[in-house]
Structures are given as C-alpha cells and as structure tokens.
N, C-alpha and C. Protein backbone atom coordinates (compact mmCIF):
# COMPACT_ATOMS: atom_id res chain seq x y z
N UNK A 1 -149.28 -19.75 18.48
CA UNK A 1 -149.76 -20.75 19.39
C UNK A 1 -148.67 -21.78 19.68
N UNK A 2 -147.42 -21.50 18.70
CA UNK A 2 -146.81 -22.59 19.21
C UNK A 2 -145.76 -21.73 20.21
N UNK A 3 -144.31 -22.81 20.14
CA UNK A 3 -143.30 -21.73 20.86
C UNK A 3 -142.56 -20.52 20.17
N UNK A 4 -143.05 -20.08 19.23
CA UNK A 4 -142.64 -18.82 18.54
C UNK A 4 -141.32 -19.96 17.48
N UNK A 5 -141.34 -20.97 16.89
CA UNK A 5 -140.24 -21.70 16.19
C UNK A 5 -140.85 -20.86 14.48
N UNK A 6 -141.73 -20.97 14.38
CA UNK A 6 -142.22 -20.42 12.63
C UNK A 6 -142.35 -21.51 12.02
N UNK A 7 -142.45 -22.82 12.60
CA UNK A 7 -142.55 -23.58 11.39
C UNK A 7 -143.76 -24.38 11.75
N UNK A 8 -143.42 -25.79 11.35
CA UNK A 8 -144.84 -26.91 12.22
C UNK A 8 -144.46 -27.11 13.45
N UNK A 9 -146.19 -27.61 13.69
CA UNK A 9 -145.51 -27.99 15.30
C UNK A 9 -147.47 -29.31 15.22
N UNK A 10 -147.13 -30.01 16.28
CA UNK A 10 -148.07 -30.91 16.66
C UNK A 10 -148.78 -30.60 17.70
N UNK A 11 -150.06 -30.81 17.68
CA UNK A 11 -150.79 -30.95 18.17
C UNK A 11 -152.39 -32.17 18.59
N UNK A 12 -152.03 -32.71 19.53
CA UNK A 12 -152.92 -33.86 20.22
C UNK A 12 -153.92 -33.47 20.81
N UNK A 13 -155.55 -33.65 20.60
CA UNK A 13 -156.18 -32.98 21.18
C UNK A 13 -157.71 -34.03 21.40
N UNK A 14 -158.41 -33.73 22.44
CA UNK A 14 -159.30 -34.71 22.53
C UNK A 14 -160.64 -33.80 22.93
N UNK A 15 -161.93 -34.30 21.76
CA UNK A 15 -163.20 -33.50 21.43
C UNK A 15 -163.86 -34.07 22.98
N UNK A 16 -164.76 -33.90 23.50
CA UNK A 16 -165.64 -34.76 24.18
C UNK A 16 -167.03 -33.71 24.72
N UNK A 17 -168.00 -34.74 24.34
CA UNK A 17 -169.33 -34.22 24.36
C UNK A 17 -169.39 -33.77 26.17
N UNK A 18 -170.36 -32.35 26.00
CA UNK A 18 -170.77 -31.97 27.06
C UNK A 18 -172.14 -32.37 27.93
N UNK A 19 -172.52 -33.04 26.83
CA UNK A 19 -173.80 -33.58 26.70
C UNK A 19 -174.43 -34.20 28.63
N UNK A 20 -175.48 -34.26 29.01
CA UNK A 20 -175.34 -34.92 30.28
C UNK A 20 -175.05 -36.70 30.19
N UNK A 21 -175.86 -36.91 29.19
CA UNK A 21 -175.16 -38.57 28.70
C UNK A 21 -174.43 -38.44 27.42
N UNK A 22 -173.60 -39.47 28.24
CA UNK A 22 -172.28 -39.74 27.33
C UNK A 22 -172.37 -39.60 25.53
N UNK A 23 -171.55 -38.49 24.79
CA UNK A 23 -171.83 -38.51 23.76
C UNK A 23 -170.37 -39.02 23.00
N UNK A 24 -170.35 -38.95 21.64
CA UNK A 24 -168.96 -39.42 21.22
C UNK A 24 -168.09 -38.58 21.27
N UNK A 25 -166.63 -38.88 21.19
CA UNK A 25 -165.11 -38.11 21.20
C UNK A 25 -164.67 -38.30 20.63
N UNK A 26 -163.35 -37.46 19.94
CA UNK A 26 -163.01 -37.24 18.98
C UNK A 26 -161.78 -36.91 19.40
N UNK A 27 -160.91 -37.81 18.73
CA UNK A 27 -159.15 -37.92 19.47
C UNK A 27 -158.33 -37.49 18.28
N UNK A 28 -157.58 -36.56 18.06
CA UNK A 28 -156.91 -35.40 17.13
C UNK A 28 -155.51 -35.81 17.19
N UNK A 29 -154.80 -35.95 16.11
CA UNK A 29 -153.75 -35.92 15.98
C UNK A 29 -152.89 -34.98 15.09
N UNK A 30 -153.00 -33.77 15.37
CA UNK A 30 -153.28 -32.59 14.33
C UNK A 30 -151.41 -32.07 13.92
N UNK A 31 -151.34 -31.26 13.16
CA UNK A 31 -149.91 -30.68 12.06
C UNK A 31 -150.48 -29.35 12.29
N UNK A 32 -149.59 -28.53 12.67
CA UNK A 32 -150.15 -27.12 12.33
C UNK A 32 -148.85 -26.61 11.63
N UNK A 33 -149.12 -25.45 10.46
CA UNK A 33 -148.14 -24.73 9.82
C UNK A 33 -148.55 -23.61 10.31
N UNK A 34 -147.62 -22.96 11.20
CA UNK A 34 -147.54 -21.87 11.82
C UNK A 34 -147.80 -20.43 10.96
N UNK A 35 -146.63 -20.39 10.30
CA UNK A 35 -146.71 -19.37 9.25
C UNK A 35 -148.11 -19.05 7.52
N UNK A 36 -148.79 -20.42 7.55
CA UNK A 36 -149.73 -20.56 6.61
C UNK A 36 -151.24 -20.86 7.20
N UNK A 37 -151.22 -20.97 9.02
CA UNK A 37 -152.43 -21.19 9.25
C UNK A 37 -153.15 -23.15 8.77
N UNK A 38 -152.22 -23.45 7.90
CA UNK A 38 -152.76 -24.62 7.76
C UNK A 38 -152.36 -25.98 8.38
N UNK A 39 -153.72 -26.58 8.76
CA UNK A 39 -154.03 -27.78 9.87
C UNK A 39 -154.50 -29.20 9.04
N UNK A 40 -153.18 -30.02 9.60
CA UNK A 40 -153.68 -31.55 8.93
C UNK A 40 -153.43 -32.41 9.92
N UNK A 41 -154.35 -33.59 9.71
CA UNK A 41 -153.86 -34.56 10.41
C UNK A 41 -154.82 -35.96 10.21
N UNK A 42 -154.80 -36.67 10.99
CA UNK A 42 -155.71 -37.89 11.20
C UNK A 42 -156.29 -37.33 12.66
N UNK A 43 -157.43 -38.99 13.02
CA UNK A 43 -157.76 -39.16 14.42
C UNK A 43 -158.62 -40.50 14.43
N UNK A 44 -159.94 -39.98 15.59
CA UNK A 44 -160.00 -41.11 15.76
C UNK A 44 -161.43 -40.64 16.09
N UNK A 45 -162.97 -41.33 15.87
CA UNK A 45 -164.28 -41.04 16.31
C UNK A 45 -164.71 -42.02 16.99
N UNK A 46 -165.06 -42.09 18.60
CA UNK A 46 -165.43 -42.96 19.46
C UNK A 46 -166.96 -42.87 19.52
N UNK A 47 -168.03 -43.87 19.27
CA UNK A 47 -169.43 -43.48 19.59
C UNK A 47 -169.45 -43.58 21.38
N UNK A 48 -170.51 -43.85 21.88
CA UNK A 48 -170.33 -43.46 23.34
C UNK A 48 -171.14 -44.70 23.58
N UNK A 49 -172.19 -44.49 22.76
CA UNK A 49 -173.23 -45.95 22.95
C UNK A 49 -172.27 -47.46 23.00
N UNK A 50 -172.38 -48.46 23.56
CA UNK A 50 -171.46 -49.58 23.42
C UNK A 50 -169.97 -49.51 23.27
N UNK A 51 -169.52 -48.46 23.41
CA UNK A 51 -167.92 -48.33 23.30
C UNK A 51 -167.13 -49.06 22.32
N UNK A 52 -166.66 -49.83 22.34
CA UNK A 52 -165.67 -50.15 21.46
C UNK A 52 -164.74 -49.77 20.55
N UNK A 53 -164.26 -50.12 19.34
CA UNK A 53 -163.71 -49.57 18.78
C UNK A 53 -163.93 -48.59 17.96
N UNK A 54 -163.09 -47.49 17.48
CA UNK A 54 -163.83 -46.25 16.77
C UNK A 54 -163.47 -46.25 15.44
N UNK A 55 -163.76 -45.17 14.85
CA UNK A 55 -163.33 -44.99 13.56
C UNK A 55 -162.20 -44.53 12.84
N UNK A 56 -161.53 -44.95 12.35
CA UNK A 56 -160.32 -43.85 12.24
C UNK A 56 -160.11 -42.62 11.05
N UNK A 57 -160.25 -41.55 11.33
CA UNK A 57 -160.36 -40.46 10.61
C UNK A 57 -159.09 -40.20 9.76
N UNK A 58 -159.38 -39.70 8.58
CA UNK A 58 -158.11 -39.67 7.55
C UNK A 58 -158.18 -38.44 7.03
N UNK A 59 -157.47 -37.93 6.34
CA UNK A 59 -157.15 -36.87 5.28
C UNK A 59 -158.26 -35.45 5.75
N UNK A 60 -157.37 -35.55 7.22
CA UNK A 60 -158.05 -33.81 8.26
C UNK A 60 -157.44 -33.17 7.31
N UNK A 61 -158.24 -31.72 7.20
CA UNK A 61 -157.47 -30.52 6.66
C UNK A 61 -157.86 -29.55 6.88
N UNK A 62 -157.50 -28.03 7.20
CA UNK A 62 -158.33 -26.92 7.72
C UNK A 62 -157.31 -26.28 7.91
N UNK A 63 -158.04 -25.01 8.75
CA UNK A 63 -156.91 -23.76 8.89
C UNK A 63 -157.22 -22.68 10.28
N UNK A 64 -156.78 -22.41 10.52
CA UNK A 64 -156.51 -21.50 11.68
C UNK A 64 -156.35 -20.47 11.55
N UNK A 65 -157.68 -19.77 12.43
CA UNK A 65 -157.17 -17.60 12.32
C UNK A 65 -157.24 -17.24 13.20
N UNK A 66 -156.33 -16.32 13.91
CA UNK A 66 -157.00 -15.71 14.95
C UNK A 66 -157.70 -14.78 14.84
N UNK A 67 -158.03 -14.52 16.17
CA UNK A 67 -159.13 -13.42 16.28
C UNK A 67 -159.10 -12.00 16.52
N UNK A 68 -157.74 -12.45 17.20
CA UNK A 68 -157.32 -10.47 17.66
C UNK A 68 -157.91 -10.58 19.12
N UNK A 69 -159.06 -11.07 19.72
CA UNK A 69 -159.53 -10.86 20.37
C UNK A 69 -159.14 -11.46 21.83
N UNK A 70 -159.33 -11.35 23.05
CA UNK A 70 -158.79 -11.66 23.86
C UNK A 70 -157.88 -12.63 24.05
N UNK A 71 -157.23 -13.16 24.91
CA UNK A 71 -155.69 -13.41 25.27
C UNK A 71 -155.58 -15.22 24.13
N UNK A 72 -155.34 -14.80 22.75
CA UNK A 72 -154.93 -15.32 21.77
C UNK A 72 -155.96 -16.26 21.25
N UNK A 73 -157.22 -16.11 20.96
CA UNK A 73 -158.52 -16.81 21.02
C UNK A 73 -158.44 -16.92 19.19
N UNK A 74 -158.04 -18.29 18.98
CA UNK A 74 -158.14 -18.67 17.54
C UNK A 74 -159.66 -19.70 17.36
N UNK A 75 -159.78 -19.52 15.92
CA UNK A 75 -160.66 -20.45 15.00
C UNK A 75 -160.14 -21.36 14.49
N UNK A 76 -160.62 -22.74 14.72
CA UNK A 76 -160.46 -23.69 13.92
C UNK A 76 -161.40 -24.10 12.96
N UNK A 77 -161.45 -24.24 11.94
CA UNK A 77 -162.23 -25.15 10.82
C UNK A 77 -161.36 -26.12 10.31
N UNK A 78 -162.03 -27.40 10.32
CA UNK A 78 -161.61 -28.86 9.80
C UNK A 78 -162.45 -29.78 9.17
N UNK A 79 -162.02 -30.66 8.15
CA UNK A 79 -162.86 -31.54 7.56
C UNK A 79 -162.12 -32.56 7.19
N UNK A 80 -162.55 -33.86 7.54
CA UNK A 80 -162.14 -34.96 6.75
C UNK A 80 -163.14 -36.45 6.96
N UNK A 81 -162.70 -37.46 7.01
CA UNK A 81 -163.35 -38.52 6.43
C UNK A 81 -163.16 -39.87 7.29
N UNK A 82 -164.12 -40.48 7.32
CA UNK A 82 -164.00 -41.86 7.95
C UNK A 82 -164.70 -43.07 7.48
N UNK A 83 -163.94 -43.66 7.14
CA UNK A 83 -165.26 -45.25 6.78
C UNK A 83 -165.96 -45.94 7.64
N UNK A 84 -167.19 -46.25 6.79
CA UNK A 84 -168.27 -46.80 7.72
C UNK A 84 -168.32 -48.24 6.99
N UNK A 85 -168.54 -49.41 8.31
CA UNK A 85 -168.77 -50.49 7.45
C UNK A 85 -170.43 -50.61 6.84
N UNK A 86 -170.74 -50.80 5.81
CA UNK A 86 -172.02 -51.70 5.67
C UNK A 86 -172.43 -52.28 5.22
N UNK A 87 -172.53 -53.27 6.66
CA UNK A 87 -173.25 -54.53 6.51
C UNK A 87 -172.19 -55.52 6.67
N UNK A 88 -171.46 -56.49 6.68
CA UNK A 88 -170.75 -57.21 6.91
C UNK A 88 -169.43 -56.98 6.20
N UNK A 89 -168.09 -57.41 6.92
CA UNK A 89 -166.69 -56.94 6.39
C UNK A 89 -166.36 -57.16 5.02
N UNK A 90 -167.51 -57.95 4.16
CA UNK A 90 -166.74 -58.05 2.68
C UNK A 90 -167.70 -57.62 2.42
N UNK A 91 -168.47 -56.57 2.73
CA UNK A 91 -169.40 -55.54 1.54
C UNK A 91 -168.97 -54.38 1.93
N UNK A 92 -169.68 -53.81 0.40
CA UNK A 92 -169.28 -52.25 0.49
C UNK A 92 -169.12 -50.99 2.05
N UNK A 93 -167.85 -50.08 1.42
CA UNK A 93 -167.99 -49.18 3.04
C UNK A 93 -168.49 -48.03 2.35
N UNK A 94 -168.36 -47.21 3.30
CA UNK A 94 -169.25 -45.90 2.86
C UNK A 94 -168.27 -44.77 3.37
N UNK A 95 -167.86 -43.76 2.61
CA UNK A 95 -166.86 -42.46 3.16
C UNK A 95 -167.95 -41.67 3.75
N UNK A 96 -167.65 -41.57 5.04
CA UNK A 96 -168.67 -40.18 6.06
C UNK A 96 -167.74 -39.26 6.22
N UNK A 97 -168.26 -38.01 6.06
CA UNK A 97 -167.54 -37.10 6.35
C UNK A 97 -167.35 -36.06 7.55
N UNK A 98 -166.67 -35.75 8.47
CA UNK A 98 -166.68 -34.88 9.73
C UNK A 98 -166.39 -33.58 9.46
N UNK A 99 -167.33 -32.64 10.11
CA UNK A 99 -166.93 -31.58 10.18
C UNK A 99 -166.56 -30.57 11.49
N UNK A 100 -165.63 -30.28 11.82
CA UNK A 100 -165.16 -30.12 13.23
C UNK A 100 -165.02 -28.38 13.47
N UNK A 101 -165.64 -27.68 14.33
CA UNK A 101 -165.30 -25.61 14.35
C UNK A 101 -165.02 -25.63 15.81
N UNK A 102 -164.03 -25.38 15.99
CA UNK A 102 -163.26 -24.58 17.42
C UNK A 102 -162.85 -23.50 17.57
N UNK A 103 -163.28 -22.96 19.14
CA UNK A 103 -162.29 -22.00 19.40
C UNK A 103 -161.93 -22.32 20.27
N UNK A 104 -160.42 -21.83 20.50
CA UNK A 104 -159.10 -22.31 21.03
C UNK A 104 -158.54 -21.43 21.70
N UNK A 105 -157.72 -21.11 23.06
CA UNK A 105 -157.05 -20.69 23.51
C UNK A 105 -155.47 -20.88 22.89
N UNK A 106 -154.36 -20.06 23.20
CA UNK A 106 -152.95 -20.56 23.02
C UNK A 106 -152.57 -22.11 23.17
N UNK A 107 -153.14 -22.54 24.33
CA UNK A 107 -152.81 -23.99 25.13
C UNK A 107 -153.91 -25.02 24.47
N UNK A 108 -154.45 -24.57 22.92
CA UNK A 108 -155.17 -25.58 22.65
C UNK A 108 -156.61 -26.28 23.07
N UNK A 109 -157.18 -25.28 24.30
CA UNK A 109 -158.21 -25.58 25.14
C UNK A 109 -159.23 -24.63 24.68
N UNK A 110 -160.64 -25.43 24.88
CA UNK A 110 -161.31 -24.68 24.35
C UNK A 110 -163.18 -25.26 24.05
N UNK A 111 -163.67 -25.09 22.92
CA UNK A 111 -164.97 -25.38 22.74
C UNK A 111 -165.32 -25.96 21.45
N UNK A 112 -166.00 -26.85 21.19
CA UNK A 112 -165.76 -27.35 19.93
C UNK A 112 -167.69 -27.84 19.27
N UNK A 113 -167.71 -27.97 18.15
CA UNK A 113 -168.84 -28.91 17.37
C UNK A 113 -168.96 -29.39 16.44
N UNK A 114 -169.07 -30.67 16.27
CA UNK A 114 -168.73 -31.48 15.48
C UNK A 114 -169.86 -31.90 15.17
N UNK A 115 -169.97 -32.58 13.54
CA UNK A 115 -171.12 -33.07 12.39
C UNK A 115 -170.61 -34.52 12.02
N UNK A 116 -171.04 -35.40 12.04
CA UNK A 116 -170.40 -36.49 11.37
C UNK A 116 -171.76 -37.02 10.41
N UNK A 117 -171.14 -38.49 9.34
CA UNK A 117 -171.77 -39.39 8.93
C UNK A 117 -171.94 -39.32 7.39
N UNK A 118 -173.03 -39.95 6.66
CA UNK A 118 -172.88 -40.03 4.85
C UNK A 118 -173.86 -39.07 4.97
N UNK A 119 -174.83 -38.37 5.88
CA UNK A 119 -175.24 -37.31 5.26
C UNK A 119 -175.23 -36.17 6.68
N UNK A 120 -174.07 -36.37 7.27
CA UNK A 120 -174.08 -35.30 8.63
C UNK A 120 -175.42 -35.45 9.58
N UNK A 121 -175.87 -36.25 9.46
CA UNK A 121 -177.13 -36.44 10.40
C UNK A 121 -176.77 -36.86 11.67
N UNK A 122 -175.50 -36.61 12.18
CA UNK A 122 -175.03 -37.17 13.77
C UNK A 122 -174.56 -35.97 14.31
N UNK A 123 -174.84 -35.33 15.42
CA UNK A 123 -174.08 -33.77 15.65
C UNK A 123 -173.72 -34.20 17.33
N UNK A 124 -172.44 -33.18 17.64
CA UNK A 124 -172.35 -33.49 18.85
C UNK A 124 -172.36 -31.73 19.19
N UNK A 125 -173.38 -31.01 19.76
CA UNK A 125 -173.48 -29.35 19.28
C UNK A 125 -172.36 -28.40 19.86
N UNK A 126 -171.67 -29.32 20.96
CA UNK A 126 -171.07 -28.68 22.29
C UNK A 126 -170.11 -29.60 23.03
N UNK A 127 -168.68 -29.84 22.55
CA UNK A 127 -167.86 -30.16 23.15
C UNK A 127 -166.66 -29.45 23.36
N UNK A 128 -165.90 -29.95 24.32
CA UNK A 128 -164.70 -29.30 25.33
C UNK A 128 -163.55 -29.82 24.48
N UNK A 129 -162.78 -29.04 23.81
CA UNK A 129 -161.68 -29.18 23.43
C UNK A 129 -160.56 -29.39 24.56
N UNK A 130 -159.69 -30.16 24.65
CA UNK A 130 -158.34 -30.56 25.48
C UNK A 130 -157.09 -31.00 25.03
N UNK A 131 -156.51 -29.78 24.82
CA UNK A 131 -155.09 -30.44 24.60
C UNK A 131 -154.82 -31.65 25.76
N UNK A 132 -153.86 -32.32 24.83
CA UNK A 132 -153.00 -33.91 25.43
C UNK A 132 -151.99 -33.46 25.07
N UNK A 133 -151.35 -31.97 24.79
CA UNK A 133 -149.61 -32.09 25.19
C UNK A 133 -148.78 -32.21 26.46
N UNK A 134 -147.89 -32.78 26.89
CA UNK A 134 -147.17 -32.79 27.84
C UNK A 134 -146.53 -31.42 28.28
C-alpha cells in the first residue's frame, strides 16, 4: 500500500459518519510497518452534537492484512484510548476506549466502524474512510 519502499510509511486519514445527521469523526494520524503489517498512531474524536473541541486519541495500535481479493482490498483493525473528563477539570478522568475495522483500498479509501466510550456504548456503524495524503 505504500510506494513499494519496505519500510514505514504515514498515513492521515479522516473517519466520518454516513449517518443522514451529522455523526462524529475520527481524524487518524496513523505509522504503518509495511513488512510486519503493524499500525500505530494517535488522532483525534470529534462529537458532531455542539462541535467543539475533541478528544485526543493515544496509544492506536493494530494491524493490517490483505485480502487477496480485488484490486488490493486490505483490513484494518485498531484500538486505543481517549480521556473523558468527569465532571469538572480537577476531578477524576476516565480512559474510553475506541475500536476502529476498515476496509481499505491501496489509496487508503474506503469504509469504516467505529465503537467508542468506558463501556463502548457510542457506535458510529458506517463511515467513509479518506485518505488526507497529498
């Protein structure tokens, strides 16, 4: 998927609900190891309701297979973590955890669904993967 180099390469990618009203997105700042299949990175979880600022996602990790199957159609699986405040800035936060499954074209494009929160009770079932490489 990358330019045939064998080693890492980056990848920027942005989740967004298909939903008919606006659901949350999910902004990727992903590491891929070419030769091991394995995917790290940070990002970023936007709710949709009131906008503002999002969450920032830490310690992504997952891996990549392909499929064999038509013109280079890989799997993604990913998981990592984001803090939640609660209740006011000097009380306790809470680690939620995301769980993110894509499939991907070569160019990073593709279909995605994502789980968030302290007990996954937030789903977004059906979003559009988009690479943001230049």
């Amino acid at each position: 998927m990358a330019d045939g180099q064998g080693g890492l390469y980056m990848v920027p990618l942005t989740l967004s609900s298909e939903a008919a009203t606006p659901g949350p997105t999910v902004g990727l700042r992903l590491v891929v190891s070419e030769p091991t299949g394995q995917v790290f990175g940070e990002g970023e979880l936007t709710q949709a309701a009131g906008g503002g600022a999002g969450f920032g996602i830490r310690r992504i990790t997952g891996t990549i297979i392909s499929t064999g199957m038509g013109p280079n159609i890989s799997l993604v699986a990913l998981q990592g973590e984001y803090i939640v405040p609660a209740g006011s800035a000097r009380t306790v936060q809470l680690d939620a955890a995301i769980n993110i499954a894509m499939v991907v074209d070569a160019q990073w494009n593709g279909c995605a669904s994502f789980t968030y929160g302290t007990r996954g009770e937030n789903s977004c079932p059906r979003a559009e993967v988009e690479s943001q490489q230049s």
